[in-house]
C-alpha atoms as a PDB file:
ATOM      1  CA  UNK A   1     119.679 102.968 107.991  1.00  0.00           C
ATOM      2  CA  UNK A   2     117.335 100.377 106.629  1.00  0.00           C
ATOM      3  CA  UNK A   3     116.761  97.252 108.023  1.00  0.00           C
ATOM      4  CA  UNK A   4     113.237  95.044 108.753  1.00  0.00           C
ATOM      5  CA  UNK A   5     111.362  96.465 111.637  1.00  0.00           C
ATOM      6  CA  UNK A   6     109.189  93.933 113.450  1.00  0.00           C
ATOM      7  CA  UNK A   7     106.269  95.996 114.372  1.00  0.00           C
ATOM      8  CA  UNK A   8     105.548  94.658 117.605  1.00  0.00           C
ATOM      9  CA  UNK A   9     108.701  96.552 118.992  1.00  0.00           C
ATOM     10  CA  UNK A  10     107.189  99.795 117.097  1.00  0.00           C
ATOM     11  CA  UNK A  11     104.380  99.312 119.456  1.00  0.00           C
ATOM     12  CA  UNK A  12     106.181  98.822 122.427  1.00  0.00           C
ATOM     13  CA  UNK A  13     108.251 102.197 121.472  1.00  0.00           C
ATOM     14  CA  UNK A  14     105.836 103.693 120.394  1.00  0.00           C
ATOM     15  CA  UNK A  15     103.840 103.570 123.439  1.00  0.00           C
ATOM     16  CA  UNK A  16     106.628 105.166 125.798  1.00  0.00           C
ATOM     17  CA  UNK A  17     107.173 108.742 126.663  1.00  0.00           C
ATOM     18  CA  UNK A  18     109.318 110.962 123.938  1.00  0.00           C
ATOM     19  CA  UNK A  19     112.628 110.762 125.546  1.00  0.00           C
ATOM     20  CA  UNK A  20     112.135 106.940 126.078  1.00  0.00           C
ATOM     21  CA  UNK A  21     111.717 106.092 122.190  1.00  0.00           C
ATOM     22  CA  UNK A  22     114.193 108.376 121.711  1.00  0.00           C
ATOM     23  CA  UNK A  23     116.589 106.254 123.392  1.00  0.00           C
ATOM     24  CA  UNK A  24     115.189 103.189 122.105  1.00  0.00           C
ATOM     25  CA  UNK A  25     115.071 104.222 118.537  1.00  0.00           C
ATOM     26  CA  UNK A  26     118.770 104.755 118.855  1.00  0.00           C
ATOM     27  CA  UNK A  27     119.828 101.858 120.504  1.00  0.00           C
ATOM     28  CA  UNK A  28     117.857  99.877 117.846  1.00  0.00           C
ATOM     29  CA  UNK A  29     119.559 101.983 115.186  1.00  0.00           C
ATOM     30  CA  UNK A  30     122.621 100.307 117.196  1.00  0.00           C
ATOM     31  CA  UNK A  31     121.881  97.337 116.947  1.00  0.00           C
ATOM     32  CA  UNK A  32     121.137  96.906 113.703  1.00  0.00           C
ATOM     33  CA  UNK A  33     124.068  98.922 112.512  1.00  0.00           C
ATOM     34  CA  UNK A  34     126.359  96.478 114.403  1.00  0.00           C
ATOM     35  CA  UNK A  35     125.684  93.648 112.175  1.00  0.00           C
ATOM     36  CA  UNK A  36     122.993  93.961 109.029  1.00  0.00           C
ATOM     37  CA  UNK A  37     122.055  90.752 110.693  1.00  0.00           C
ATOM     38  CA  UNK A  38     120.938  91.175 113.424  1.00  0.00           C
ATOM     39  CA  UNK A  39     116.819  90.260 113.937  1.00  0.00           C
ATOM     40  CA  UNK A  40     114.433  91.971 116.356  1.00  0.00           C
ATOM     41  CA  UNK A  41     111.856  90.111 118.125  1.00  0.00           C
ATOM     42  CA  UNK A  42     109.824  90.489 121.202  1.00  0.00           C
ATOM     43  CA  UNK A  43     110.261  87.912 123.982  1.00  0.00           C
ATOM     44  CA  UNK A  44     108.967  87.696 128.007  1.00  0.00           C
ATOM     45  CA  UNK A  45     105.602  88.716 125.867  1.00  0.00           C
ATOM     46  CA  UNK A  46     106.326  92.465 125.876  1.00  0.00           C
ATOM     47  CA  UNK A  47     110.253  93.262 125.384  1.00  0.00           C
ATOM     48  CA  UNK A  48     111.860  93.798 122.689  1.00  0.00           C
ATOM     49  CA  UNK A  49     115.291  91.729 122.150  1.00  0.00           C
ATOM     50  CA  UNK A  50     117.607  91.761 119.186  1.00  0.00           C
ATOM     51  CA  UNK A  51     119.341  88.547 118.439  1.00  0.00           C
ATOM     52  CA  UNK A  52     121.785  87.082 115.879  1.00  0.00           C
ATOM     53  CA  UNK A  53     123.343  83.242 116.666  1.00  0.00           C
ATOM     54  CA  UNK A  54     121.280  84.404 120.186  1.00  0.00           C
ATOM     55  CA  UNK A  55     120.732  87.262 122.471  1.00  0.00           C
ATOM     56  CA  UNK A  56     122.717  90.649 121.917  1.00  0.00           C
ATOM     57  CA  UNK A  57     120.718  92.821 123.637  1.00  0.00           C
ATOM     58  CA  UNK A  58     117.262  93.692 125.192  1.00  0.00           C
ATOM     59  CA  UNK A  59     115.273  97.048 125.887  1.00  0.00           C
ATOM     60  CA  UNK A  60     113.086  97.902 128.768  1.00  0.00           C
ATOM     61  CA  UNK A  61     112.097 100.937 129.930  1.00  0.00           C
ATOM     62  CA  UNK A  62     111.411 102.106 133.346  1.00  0.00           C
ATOM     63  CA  UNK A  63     110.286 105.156 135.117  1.00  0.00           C
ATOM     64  CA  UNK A  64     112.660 107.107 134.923  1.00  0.00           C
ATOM     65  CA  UNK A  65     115.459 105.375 133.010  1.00  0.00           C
ATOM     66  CA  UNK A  66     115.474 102.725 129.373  1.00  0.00           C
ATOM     67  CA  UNK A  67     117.656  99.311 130.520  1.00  0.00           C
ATOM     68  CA  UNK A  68     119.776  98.000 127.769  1.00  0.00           C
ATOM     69  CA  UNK A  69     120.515  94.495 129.039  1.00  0.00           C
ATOM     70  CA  UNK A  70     123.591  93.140 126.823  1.00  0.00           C
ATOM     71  CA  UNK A  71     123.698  89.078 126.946  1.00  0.00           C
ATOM     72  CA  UNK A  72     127.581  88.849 127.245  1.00  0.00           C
ATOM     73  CA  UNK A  73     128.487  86.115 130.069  1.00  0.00           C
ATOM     74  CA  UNK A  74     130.560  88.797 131.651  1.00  0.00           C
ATOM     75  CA  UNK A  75     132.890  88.455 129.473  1.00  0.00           C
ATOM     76  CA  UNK A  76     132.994  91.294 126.616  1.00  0.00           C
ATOM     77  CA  UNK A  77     135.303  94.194 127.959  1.00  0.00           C
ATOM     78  CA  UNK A  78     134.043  97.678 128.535  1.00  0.00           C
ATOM     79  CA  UNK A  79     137.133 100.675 128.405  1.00  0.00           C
ATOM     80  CA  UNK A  80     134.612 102.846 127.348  1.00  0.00           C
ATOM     81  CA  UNK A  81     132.554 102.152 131.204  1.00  0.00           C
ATOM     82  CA  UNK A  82     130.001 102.340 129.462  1.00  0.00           C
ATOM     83  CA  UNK A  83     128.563  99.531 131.582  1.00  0.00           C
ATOM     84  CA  UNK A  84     125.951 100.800 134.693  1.00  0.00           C
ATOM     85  CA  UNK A  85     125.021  97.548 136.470  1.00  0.00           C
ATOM     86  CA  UNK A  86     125.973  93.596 136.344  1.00  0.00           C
ATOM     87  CA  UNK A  87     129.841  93.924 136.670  1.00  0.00           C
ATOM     88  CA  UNK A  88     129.781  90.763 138.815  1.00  0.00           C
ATOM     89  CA  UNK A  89     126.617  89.008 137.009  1.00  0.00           C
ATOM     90  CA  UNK A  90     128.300  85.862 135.242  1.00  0.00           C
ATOM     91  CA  UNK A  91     125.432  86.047 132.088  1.00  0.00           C
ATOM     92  CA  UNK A  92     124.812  89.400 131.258  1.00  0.00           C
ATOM     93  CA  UNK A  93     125.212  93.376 132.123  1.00  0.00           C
ATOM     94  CA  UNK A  94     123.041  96.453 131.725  1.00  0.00           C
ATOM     95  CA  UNK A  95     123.540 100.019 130.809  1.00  0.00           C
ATOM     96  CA  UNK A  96     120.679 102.131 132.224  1.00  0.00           C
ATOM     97  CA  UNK A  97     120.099 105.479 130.165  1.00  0.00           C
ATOM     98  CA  UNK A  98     118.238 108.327 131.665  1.00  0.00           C
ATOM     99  CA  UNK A  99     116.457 111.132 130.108  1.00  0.00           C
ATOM    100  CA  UNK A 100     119.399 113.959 128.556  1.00  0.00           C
ATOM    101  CA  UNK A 101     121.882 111.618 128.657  1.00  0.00           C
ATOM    102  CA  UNK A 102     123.830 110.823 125.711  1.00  0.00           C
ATOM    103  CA  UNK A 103     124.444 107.247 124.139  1.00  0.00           C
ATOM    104  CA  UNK A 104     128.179 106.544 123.601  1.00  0.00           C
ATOM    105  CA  UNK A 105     127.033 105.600 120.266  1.00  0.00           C
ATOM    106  CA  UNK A 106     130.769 104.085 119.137  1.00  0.00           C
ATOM    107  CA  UNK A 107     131.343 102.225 122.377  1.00  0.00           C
ATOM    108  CA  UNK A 108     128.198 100.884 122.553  1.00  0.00           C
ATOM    109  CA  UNK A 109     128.645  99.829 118.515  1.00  0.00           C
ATOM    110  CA  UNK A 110     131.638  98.251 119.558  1.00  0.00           C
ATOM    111  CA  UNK A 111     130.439  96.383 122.521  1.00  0.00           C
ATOM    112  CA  UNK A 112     127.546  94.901 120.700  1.00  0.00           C
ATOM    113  CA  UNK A 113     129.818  93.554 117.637  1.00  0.00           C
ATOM    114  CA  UNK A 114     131.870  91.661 120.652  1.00  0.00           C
ATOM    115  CA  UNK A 115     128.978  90.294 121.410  1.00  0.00           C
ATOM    116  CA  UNK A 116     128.009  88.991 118.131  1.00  0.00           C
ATOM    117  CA  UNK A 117     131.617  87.812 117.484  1.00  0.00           C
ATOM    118  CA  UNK A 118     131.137  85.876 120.390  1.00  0.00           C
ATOM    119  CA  UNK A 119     127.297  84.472 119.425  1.00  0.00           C
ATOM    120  CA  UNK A 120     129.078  83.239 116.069  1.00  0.00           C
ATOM    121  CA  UNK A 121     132.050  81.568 118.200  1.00  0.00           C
ATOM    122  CA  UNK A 122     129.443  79.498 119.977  1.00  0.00           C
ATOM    123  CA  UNK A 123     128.181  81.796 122.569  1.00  0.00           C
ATOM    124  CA  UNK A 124     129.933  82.870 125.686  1.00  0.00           C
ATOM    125  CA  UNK A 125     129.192  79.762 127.329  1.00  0.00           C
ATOM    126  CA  UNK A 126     131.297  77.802 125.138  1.00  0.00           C
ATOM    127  CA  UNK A 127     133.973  80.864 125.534  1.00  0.00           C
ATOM    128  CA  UNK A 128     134.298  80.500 128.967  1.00  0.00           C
ATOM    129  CA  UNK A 129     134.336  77.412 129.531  1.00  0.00           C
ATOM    130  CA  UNK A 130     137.162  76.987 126.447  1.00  0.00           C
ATOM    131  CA  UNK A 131     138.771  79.434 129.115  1.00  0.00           C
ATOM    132  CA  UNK A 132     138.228  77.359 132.209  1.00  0.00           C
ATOM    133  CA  UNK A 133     135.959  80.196 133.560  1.00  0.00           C
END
């Protein structure tokens, strides 16, 4: 897949163990692949965020696990589970990934084109509050 690469995120990939850029490479790949789109950036001076009409999605890796925090106000559903943490955060959720464990690569596709729908319908703020949420 080809798509611009800001190389500030290469850096901050680059920099992590294997499996870590592994897993970030992919979700990137992801990203991008969910809408042609979609722009990477680094914000919070170190973390890479992809964004189209605003946030989609963030990376940031940790110990022992990469965070994928997905910027849907709560709202986007998840039948896949692929969802680890945030079920009851009203602006975003997170899927934490640990080292040998696979990416639901179609749910996650799936769940980040929700998202976007919902960035080009004004943003899940507007959404929710169209639905008296």
């Amino acid at each position: 897949m080809s798509y611009e690469k800001d190389p500030r995120v290469d850096d901050y990939i680059d920099k992590l163990p294997e499996w870590q850029q592994e897993i970030c490479r992919q979700v990137r790949d992801i990203a991008h692949a969910a809408d042609p789109e979609v722009v990477e950036t680094i914000k919070r001076t170190v973390q890479p965020y992809f964004v189209l009409d605003g946030n989609v999605c963030a990376l940031l890796a940790a110990k022992n696990h990469v965070n994928v925090f997905l910027y849907d106000g709560g709202i986007v559903p998840d039948p896949e589970g692929i969802v680890t943490a945030g079920h009851q955060n009203k602006t975003g959720r997170m899927i934490s990934y640990h080292e040998g464990e696979p990416i639901q690569v179609a749910a996650l596709t799936q769940y980040l084109k929700h998202i976007i729908a919902n960035n080009r319908a004004g943003g899940w703020r507007k959404i929710k509050a169209a639905q008296g949420l």
